[in-house]
Protein backbone atom coordinates (compact mmCIF):
# COMPACT_ATOMS: atom_id res chain seq x y z
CA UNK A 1 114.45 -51.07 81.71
CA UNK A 2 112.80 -52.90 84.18
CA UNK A 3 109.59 -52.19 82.58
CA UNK A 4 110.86 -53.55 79.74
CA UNK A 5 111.73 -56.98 81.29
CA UNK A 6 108.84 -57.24 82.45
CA UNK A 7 106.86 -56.40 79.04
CA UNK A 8 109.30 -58.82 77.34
CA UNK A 9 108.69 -61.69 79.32
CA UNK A 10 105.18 -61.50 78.96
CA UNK A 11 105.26 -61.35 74.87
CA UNK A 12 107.43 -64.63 75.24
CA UNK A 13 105.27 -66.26 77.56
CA UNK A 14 102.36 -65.96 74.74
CA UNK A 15 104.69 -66.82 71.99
CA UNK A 16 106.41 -70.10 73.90
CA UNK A 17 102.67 -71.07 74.67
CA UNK A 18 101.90 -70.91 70.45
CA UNK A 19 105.14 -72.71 69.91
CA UNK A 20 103.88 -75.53 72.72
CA UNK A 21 100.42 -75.74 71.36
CA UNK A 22 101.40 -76.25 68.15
CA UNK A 23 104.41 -78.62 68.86
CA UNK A 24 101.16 -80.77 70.62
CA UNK A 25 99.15 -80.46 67.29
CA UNK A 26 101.99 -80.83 64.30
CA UNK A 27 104.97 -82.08 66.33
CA UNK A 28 108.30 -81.01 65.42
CA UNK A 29 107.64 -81.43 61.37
CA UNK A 30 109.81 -77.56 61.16
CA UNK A 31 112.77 -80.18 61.44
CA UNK A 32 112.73 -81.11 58.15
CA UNK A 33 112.81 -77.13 57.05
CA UNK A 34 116.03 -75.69 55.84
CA UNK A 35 116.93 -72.58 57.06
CA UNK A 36 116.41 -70.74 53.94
CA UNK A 37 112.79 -72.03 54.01
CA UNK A 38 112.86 -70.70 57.63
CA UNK A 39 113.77 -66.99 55.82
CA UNK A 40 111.19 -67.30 53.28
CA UNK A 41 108.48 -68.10 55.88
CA UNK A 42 109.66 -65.17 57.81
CA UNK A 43 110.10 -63.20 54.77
CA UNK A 44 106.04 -63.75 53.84
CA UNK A 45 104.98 -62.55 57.89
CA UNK A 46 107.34 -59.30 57.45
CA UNK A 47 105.71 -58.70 54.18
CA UNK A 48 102.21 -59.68 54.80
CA UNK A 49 102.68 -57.28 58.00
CA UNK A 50 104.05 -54.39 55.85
CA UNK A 51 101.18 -54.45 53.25
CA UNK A 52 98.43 -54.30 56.22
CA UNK A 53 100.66 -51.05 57.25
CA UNK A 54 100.46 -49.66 53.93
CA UNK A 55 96.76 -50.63 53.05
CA UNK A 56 95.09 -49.65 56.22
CA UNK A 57 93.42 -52.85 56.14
CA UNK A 58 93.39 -56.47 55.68
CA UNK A 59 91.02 -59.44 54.18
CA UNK A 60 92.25 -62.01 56.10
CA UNK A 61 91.21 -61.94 59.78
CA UNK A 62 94.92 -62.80 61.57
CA UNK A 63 96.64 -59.20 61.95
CA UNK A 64 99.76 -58.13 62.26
CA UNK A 65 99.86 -59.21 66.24
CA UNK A 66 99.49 -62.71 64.93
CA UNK A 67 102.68 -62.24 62.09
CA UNK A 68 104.94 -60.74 64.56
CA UNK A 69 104.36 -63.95 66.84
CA UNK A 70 105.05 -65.97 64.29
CA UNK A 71 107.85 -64.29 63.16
CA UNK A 72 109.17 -64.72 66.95
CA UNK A 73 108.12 -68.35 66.67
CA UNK A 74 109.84 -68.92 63.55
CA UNK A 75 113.49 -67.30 64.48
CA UNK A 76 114.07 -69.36 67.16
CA UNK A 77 113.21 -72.18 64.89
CA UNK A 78 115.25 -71.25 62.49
CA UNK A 79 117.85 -70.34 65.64
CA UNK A 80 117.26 -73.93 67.26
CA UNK A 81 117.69 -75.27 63.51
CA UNK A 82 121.43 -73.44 63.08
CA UNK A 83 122.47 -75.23 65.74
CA UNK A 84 121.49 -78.91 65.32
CA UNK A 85 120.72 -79.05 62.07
CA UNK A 86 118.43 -79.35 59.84
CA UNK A 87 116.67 -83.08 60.04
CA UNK A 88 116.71 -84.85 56.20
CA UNK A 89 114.58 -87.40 57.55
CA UNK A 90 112.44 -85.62 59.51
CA UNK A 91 114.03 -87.02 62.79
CA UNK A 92 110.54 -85.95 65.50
CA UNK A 93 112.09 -83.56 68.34
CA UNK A 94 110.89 -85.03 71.94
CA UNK A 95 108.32 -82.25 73.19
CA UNK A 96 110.37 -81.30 76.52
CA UNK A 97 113.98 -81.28 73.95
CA UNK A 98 111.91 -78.56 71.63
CA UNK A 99 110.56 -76.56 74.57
CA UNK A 100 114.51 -76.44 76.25
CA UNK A 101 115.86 -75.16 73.00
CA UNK A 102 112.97 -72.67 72.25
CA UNK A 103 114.20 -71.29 76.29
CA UNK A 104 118.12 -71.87 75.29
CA UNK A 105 117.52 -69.58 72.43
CA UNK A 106 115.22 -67.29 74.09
CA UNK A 107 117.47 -66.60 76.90
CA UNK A 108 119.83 -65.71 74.33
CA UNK A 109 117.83 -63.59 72.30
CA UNK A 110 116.75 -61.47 75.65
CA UNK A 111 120.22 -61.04 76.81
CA UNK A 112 121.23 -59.60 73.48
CA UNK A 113 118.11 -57.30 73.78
CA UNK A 114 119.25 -56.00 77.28
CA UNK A 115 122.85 -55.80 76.58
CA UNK A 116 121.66 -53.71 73.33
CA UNK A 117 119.06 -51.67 75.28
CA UNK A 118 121.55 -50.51 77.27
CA UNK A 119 123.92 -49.14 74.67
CA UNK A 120 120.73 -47.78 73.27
CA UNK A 121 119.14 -46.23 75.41
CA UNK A 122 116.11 -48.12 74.27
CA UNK A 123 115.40 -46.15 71.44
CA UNK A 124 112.90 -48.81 69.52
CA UNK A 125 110.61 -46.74 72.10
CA UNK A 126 110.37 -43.83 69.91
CA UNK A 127 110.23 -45.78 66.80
CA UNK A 128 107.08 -46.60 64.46
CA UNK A 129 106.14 -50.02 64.18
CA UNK A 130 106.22 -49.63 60.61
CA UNK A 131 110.19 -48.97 61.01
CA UNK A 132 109.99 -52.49 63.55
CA UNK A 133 108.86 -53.94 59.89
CA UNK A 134 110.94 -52.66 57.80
CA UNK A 135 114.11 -53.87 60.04
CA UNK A 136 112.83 -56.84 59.83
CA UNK A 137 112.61 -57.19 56.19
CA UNK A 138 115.85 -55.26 55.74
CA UNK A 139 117.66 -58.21 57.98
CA UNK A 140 115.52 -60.71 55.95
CA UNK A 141 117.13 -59.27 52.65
CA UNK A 142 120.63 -59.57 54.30
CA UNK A 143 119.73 -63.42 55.64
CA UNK A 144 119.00 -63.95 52.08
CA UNK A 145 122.66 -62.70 50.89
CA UNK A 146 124.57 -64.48 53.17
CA UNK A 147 122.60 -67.53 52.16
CA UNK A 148 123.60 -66.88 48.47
CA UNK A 149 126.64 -66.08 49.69
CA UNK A 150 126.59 -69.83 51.46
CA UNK A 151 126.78 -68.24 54.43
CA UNK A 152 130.15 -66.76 54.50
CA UNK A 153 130.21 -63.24 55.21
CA UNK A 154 133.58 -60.62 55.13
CA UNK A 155 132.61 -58.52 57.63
CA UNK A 156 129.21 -58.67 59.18
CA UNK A 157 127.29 -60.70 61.50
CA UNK A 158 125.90 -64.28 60.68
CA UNK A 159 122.18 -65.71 59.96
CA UNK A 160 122.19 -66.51 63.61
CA UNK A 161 122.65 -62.73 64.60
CA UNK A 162 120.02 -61.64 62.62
CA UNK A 163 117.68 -64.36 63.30
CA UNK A 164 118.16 -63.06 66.96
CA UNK A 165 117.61 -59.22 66.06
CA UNK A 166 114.62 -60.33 64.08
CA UNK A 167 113.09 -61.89 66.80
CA UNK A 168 114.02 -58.87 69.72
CA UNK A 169 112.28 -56.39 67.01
CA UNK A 170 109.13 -58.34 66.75
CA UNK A 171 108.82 -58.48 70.39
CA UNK A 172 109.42 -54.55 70.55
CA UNK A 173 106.65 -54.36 67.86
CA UNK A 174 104.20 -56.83 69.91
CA UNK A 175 104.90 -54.83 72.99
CA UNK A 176 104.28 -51.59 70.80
CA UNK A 177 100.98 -52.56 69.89
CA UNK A 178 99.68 -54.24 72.51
């Protein structure tokens, strides 16, 4: 497990330095996305990732390394936007306020992932990457529901939880293929 901390942190570091360079280029302009716009541009990375899988190839030169970071990037977007909302206006997030909530969430997200990798017995180990992917489109399809379904939900977790599991799979497929 210890390994895996370690492995962990070090995916994060290169996705929270993405997430800074870009909030220095674009700012925080994601504030004005709504969180089933956040699903969609998820959605399009998990898909884009799956058809490299299943082609053996891609035209564009970003590969799937570069999808799974963005699909990181993008959770704890979307996580940061479930909890303050999404901005009508716009409203530009201070740099230092977006890098404390991208930690906030990320501290969240990796305490799930050890708490679960211990009732595991980190099995994502033994899985494909291709079954990473496909977890991550099969949470994207139940997002998607529970935003038809405005959210409400009898039984089963919320966006937020599988924003979060998105994000700890994309890591294990990042560490996978490094």
């Amino acid at each position: 497990m210890k390994n895996t901390i370690v492995e962990y942190d070090s995916i994060i570091k290169n996705c929270k330095d993405i997430f800074a360079k870009k909030m220095k280029d674009y700012g925080s302009a994601w504030r004005i996305l709504r969180i089933s716009s956040l699903t969609d541009q998820i959605f399009i990375k998990a898909q884009r990732i799956r058809s490299i899988e299943q082609k053996g190839f891609q035209k564009v030169e970003e590969g799937a390394r570069n999808e799974f970071i963005g699909i990181v990037n993008y959770a704890v977007i979307g996580l940061i936007q479930l909890d303050i909302g999404v901005s009508e206006q716009a409203e530009e997030m201070d740099y230092d306020k977006a890098i404390s909530n991208f930690e906030k969430n990320i501290k969240t997200a990796k305490e799930l992932m050890i708490a679960k990798n211990h009732d595991y017995g980190e099995a994502w180990r033994d899985m494909r990457v291709s079954s990473l992917t496909d977890l991550i489109l099969q949470k994207l399809l139940r997002v998607k529901q529970i935003e038809d379904n405005h959210g409400s939900t009898l039984i089963s977790e919320g966006v937020d939880a599988n924003y979060l599991d998105m994000l700890n799979y994309a890591v294990f497929a990042l560490i996978k293929i490094k």
